[in-house]
PDB file of N, CA and C in Angstrom:
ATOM      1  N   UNK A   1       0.848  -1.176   0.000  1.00  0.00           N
ATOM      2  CA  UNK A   1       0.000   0.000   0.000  1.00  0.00           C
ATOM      3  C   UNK A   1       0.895   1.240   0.000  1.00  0.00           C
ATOM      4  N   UNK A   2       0.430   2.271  -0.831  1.00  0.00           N
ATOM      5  CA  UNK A   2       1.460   3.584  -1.182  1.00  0.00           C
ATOM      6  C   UNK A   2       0.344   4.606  -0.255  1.00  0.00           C
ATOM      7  N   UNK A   3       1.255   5.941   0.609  1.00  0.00           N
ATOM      8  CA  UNK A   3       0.224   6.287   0.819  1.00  0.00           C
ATOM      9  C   UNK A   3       0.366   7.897   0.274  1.00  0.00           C
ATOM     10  N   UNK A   4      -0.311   8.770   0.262  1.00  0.00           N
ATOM     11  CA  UNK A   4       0.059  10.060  -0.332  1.00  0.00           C
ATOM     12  C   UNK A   4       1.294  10.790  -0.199  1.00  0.00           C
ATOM     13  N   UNK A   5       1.403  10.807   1.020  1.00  0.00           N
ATOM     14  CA  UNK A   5       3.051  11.216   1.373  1.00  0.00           C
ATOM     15  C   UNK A   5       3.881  10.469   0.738  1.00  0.00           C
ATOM     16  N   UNK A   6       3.856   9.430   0.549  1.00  0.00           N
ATOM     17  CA  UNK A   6       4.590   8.488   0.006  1.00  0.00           C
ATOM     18  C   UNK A   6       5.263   9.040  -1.358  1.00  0.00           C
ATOM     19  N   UNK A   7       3.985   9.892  -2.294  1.00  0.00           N
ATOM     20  CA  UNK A   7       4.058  10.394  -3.781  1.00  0.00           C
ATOM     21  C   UNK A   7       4.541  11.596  -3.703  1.00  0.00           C
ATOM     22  N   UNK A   8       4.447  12.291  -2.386  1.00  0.00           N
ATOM     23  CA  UNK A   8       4.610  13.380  -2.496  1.00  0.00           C
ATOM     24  C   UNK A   8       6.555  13.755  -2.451  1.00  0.00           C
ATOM     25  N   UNK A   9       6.971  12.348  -1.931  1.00  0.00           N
ATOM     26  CA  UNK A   9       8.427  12.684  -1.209  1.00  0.00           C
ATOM     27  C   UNK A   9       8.901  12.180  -2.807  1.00  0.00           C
ATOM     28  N   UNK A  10       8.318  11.765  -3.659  1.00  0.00           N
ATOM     29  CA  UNK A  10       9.794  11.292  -4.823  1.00  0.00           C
ATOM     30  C   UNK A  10       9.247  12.562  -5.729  1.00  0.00           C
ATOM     31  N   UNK A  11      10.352  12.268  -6.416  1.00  0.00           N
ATOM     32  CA  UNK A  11      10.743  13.353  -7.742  1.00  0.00           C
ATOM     33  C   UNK A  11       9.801  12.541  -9.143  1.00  0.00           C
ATOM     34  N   UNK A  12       9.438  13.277 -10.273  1.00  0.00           N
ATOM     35  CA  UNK A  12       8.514  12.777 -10.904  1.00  0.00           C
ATOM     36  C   UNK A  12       9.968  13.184 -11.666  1.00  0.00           C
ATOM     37  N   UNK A  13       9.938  12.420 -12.964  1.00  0.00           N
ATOM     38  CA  UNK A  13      11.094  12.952 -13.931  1.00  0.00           C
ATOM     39  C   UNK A  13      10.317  11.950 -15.141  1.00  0.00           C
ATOM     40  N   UNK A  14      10.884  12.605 -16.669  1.00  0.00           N
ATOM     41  CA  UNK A  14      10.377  12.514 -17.798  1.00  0.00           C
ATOM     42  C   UNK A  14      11.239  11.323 -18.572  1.00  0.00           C
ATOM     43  N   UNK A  15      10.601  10.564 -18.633  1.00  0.00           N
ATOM     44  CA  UNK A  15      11.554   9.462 -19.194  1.00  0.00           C
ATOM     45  C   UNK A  15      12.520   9.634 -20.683  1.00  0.00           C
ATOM     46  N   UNK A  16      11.499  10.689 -20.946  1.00  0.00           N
ATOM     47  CA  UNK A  16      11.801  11.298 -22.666  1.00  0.00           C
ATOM     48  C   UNK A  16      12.981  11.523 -22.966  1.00  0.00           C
ATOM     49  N   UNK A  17      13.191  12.445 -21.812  1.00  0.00           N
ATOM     50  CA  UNK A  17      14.195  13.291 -21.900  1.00  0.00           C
ATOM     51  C   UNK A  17      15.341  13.382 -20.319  1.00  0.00           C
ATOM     52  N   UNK A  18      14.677  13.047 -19.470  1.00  0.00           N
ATOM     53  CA  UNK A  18      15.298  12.664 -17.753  1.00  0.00           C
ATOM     54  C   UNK A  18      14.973  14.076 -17.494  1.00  0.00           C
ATOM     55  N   UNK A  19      14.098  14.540 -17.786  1.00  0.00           N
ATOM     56  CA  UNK A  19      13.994  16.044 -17.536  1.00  0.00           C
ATOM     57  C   UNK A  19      13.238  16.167 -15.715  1.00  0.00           C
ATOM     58  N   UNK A  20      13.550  16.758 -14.519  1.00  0.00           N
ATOM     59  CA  UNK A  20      13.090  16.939 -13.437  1.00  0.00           C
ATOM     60  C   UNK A  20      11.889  17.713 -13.505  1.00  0.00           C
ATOM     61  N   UNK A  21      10.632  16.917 -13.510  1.00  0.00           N
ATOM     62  CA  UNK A  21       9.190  17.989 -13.720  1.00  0.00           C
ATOM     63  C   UNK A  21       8.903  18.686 -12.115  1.00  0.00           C
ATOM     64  N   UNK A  22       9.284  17.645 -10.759  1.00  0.00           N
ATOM     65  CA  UNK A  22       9.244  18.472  -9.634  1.00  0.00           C
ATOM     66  C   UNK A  22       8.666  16.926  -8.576  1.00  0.00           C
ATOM     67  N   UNK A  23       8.324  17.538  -8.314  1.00  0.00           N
ATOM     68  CA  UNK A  23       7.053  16.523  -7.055  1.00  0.00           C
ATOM     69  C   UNK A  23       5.664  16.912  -6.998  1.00  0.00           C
ATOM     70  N   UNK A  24       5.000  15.775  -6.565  1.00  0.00           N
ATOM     71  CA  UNK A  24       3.716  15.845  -6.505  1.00  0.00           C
ATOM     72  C   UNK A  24       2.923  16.734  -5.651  1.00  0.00           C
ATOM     73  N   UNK A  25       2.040  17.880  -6.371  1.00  0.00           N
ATOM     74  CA  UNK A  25       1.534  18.357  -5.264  1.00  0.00           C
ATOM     75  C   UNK A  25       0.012  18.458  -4.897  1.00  0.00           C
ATOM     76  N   UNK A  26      -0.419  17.394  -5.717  1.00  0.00           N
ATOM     77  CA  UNK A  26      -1.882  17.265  -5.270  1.00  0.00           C
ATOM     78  C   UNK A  26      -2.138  16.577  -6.413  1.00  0.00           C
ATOM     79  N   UNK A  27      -3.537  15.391  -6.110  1.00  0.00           N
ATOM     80  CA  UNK A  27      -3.949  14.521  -6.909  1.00  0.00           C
ATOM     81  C   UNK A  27      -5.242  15.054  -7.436  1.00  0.00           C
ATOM     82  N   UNK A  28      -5.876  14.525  -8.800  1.00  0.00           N
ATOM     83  CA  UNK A  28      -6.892  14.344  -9.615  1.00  0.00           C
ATOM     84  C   UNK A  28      -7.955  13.120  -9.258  1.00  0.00           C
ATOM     85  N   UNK A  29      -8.529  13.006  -7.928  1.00  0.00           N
ATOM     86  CA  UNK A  29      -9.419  11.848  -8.121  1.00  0.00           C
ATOM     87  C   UNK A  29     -10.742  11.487  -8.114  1.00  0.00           C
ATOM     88  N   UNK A  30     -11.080  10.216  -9.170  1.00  0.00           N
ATOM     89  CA  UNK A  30     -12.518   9.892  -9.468  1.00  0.00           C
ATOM     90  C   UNK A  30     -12.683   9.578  -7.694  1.00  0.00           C
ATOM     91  N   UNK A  31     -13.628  10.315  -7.457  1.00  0.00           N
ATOM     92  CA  UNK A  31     -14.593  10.453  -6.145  1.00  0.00           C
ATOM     93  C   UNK A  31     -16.028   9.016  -6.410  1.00  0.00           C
ATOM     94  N   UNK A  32     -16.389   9.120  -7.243  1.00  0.00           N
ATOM     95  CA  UNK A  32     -17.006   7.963  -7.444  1.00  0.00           C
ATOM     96  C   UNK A  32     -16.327   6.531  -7.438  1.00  0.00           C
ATOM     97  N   UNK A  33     -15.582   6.587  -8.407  1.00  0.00           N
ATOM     98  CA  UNK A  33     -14.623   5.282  -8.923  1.00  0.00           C
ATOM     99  C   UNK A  33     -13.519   5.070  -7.469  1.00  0.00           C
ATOM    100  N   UNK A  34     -13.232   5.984  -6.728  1.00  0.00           N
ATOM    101  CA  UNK A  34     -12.172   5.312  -6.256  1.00  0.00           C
ATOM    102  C   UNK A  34     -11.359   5.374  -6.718  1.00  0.00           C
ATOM    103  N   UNK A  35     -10.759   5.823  -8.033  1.00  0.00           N
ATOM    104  CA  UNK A  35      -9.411   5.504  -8.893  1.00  0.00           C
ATOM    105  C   UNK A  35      -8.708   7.578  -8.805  1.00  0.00           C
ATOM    106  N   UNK A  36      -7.033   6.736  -8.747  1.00  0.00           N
ATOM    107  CA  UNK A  36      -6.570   8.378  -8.947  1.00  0.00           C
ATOM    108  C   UNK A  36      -6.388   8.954 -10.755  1.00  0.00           C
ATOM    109  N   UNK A  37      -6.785   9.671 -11.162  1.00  0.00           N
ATOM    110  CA  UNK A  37      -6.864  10.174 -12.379  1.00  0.00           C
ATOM    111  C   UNK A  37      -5.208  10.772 -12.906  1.00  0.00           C
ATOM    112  N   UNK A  38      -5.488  11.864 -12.070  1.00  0.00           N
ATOM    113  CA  UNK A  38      -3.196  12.233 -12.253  1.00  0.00           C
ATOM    114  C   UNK A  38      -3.047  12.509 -10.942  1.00  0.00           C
ATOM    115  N   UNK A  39      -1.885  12.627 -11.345  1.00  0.00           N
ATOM    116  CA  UNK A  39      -0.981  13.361 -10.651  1.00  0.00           C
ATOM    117  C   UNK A  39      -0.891  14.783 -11.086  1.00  0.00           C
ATOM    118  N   UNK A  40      -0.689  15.844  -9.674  1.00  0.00           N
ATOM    119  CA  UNK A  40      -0.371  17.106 -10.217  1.00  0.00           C
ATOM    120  C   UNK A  40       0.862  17.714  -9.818  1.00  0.00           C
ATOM    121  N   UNK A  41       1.861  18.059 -10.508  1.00  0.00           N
ATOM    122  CA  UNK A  41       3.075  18.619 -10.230  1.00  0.00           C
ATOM    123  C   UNK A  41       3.108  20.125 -10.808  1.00  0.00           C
ATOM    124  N   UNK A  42       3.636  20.733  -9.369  1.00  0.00           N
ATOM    125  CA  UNK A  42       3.564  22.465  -9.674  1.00  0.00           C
ATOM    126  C   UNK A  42       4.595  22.749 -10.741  1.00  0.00           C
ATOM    127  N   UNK A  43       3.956  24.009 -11.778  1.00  0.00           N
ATOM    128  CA  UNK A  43       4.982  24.221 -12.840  1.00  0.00           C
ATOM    129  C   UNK A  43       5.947  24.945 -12.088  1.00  0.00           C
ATOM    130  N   UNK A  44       7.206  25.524 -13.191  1.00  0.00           N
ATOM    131  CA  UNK A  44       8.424  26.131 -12.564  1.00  0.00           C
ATOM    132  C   UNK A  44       7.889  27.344 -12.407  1.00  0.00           C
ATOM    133  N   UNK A  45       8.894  28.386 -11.493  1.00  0.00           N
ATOM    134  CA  UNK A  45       8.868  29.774 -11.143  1.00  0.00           C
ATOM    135  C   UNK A  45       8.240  29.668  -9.859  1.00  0.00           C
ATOM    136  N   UNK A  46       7.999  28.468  -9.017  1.00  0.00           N
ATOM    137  CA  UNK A  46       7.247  28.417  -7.844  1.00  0.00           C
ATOM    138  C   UNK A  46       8.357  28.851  -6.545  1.00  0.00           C
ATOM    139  N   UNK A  47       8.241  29.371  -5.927  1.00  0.00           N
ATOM    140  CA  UNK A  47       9.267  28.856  -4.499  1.00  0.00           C
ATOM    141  C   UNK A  47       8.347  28.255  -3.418  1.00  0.00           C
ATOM    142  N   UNK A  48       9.162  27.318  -2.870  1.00  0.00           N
ATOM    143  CA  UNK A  48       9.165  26.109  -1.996  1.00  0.00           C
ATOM    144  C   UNK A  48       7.312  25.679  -2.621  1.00  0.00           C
ATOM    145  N   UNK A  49       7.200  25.263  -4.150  1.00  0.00           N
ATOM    146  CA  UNK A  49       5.969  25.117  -4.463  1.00  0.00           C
ATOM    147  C   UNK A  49       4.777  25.831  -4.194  1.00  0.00           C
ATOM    148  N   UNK A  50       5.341  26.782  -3.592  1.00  0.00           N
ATOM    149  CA  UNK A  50       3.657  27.980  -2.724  1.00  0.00           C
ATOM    150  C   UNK A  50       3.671  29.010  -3.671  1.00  0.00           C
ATOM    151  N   UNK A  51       4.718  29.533  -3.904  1.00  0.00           N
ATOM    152  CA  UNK A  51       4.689  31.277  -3.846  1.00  0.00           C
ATOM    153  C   UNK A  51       4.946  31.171  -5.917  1.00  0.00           C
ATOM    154  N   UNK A  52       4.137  31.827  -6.282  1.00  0.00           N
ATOM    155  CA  UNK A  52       4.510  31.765  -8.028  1.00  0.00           C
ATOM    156  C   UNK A  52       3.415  32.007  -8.865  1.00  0.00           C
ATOM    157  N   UNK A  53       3.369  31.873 -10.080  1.00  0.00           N
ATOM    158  CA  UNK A  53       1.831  31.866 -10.777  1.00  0.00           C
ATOM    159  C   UNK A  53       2.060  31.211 -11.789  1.00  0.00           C
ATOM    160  N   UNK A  54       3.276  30.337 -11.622  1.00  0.00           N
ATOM    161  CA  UNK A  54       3.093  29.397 -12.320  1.00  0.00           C
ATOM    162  C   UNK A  54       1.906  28.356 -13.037  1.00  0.00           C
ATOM    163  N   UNK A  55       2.062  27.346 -14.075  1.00  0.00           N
ATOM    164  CA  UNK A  55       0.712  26.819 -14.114  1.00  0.00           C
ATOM    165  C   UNK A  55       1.464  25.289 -13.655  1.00  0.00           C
ATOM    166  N   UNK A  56       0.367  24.543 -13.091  1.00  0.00           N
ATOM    167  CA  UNK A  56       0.649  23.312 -12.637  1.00  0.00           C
ATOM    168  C   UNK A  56       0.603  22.284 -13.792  1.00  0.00           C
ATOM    169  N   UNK A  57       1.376  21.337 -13.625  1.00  0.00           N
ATOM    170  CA  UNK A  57       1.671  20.221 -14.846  1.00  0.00           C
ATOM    171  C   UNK A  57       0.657  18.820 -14.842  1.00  0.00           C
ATOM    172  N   UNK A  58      -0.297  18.396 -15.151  1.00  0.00           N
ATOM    173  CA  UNK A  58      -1.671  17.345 -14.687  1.00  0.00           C
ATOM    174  C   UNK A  58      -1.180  15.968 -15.665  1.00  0.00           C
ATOM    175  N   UNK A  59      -0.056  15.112 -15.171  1.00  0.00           N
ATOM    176  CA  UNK A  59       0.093  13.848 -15.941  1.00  0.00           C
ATOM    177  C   UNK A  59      -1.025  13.009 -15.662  1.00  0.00           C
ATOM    178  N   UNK A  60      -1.444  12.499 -16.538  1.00  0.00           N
ATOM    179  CA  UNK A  60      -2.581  11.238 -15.984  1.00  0.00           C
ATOM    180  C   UNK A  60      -1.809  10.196 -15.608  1.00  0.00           C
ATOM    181  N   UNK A  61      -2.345   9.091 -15.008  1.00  0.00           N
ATOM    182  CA  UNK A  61      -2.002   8.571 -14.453  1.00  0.00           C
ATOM    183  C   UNK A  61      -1.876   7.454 -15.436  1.00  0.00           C
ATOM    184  N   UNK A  62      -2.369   7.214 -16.594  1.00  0.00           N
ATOM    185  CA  UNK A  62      -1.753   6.287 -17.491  1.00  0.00           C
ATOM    186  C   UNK A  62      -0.201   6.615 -18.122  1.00  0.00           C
ATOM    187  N   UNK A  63       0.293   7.881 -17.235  1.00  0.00           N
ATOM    188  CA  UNK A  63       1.415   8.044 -18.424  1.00  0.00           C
ATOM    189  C   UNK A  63       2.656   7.867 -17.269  1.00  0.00           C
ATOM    190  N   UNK A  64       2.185   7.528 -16.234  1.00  0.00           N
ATOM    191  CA  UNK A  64       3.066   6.834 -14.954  1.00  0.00           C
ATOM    192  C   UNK A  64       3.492   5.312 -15.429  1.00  0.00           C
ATOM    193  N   UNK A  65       5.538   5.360 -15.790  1.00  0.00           N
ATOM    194  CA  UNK A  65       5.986   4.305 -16.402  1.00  0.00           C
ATOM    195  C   UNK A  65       5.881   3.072 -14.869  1.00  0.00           C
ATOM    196  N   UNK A  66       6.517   3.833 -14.239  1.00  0.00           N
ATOM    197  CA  UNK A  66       7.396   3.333 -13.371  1.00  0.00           C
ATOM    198  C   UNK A  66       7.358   4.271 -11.504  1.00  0.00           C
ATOM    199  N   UNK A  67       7.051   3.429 -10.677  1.00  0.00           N
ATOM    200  CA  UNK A  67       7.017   4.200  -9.552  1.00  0.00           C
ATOM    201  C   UNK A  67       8.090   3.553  -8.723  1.00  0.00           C
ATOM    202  N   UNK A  68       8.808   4.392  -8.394  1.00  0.00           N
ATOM    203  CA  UNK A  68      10.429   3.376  -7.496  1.00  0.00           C
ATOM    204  C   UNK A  68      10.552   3.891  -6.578  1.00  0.00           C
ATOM    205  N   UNK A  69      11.379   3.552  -6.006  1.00  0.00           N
ATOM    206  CA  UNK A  69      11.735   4.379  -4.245  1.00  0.00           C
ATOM    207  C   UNK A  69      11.860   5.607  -4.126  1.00  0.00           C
ATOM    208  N   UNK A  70      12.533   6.083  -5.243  1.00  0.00           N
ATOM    209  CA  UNK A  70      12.550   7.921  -4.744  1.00  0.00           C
ATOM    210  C   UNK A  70      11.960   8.274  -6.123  1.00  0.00           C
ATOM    211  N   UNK A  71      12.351   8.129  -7.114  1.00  0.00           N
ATOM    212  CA  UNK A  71      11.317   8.298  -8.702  1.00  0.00           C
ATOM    213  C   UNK A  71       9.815   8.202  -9.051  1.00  0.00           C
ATOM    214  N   UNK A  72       9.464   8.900  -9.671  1.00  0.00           N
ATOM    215  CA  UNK A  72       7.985   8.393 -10.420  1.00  0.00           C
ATOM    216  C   UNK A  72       8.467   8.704 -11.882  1.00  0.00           C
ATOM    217  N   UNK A  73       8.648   7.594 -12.837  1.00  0.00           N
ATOM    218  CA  UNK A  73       8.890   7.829 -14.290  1.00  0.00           C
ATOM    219  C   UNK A  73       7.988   8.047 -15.233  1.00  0.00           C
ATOM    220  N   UNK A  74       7.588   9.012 -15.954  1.00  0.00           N
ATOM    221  CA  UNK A  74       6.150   9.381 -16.675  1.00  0.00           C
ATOM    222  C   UNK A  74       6.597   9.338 -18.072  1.00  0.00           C
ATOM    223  N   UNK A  75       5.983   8.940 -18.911  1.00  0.00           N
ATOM    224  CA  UNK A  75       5.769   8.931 -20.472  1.00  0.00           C
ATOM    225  C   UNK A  75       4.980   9.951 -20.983  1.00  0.00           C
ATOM    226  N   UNK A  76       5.652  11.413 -21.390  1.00  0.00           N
ATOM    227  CA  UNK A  76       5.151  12.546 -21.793  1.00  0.00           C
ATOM    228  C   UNK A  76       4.487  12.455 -23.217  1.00  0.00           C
ATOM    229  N   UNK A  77       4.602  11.188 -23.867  1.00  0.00           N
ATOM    230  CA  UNK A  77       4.736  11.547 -25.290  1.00  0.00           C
ATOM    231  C   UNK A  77       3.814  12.560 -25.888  1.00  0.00           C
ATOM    232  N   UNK A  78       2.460  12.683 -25.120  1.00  0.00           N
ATOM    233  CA  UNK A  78       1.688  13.981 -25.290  1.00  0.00           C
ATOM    234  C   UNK A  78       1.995  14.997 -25.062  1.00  0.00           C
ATOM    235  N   UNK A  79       1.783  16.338 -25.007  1.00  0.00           N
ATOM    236  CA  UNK A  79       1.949  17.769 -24.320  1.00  0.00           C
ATOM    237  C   UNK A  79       0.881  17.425 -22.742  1.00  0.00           C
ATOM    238  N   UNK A  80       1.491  17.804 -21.679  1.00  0.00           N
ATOM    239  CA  UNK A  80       0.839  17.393 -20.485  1.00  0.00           C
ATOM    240  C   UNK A  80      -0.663  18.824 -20.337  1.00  0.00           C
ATOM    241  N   UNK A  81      -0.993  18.602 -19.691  1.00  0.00           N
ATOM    242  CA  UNK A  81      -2.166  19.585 -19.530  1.00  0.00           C
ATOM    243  C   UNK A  81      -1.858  20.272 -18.529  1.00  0.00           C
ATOM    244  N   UNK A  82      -2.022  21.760 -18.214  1.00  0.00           N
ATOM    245  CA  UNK A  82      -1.610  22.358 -17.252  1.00  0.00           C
ATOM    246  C   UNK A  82      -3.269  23.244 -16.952  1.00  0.00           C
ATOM    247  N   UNK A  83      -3.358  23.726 -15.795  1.00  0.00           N
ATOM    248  CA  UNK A  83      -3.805  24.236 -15.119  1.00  0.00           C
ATOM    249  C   UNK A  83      -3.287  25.776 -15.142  1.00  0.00           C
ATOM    250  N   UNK A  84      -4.043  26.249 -15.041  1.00  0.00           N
ATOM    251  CA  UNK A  84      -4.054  27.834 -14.262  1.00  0.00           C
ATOM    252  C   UNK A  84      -3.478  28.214 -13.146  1.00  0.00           C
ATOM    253  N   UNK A  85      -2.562  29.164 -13.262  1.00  0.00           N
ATOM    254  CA  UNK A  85      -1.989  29.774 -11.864  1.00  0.00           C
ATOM    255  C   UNK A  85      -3.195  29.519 -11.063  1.00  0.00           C
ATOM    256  N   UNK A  86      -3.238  29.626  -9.396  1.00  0.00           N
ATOM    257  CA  UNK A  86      -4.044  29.575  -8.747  1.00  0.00           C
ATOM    258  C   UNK A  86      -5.239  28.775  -8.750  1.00  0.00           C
ATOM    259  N   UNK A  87      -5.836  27.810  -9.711  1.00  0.00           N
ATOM    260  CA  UNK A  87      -7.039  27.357 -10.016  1.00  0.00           C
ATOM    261  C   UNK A  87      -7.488  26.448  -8.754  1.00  0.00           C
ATOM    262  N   UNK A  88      -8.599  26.038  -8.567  1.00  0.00           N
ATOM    263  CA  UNK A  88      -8.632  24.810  -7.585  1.00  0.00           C
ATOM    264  C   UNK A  88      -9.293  23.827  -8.088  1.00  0.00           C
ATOM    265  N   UNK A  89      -8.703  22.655  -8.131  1.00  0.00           N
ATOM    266  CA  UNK A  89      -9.495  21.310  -9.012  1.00  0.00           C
ATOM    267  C   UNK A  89     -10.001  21.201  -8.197  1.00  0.00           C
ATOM    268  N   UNK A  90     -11.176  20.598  -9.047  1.00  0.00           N
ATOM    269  CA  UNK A  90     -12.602  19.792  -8.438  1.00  0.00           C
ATOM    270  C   UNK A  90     -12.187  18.211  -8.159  1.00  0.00           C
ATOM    271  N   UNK A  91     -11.133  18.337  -8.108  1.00  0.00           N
ATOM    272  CA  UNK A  91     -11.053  16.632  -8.096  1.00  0.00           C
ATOM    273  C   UNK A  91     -10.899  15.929  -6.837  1.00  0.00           C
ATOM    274  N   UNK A  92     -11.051  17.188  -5.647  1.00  0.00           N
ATOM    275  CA  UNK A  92     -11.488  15.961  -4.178  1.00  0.00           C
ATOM    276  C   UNK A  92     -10.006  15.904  -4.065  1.00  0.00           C
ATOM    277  N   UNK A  93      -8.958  16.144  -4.667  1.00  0.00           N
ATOM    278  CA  UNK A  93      -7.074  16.016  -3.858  1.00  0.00           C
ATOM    279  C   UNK A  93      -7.551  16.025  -2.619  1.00  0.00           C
ATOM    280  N   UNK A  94      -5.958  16.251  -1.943  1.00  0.00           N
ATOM    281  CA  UNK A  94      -5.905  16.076  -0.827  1.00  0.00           C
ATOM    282  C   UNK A  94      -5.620  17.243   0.191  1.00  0.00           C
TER     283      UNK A  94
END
């Protein structure tokens, strides 16, 4: 069993390219289903992830290769979907 903290402490990185997208900072989830939809990792220009207006990066969770001890490996081959500075998903995170 993984538990949120768990996602939140590894580094997400791009298999594409080994590019560092950041860490997780809040999830996408079906509230009905039970199932997590993405992952959300804050875009750059953030400090300590709070302070920025950055837009946040929304991988789904089908594009999660690989989850390892300190890694989460994602398959970008799409353009990821980002969010709005400030927005608040409806998705029930945490």
């Amino acid at each position: 069993m993984m538990k949120i903290s768990d996602l939140q402490a590894k580094d997400v990185v791009s298999l594409s390219d080994g590019k560092r997208l950041g860490q997780v900072c809040d999830l996408d989830v079906d509230m009905e289903n039970g199932v997590i939809r993405a992952i959300i990792v804050p875009g750059g220009g953030r400090f300590l992830g709070m302070f920025g207006n950055s837009q946040d990066i929304v991988i789904p969770w089908s594009s999660i290769v690989k989850i390892g001890a300190d890694v989460i490996l994602v398959d970008l081959r799409t353009e990821p979907t980002y969010l709005p500075p400030n927005s608040s998903s409806s998705s029930g995170g945490y």
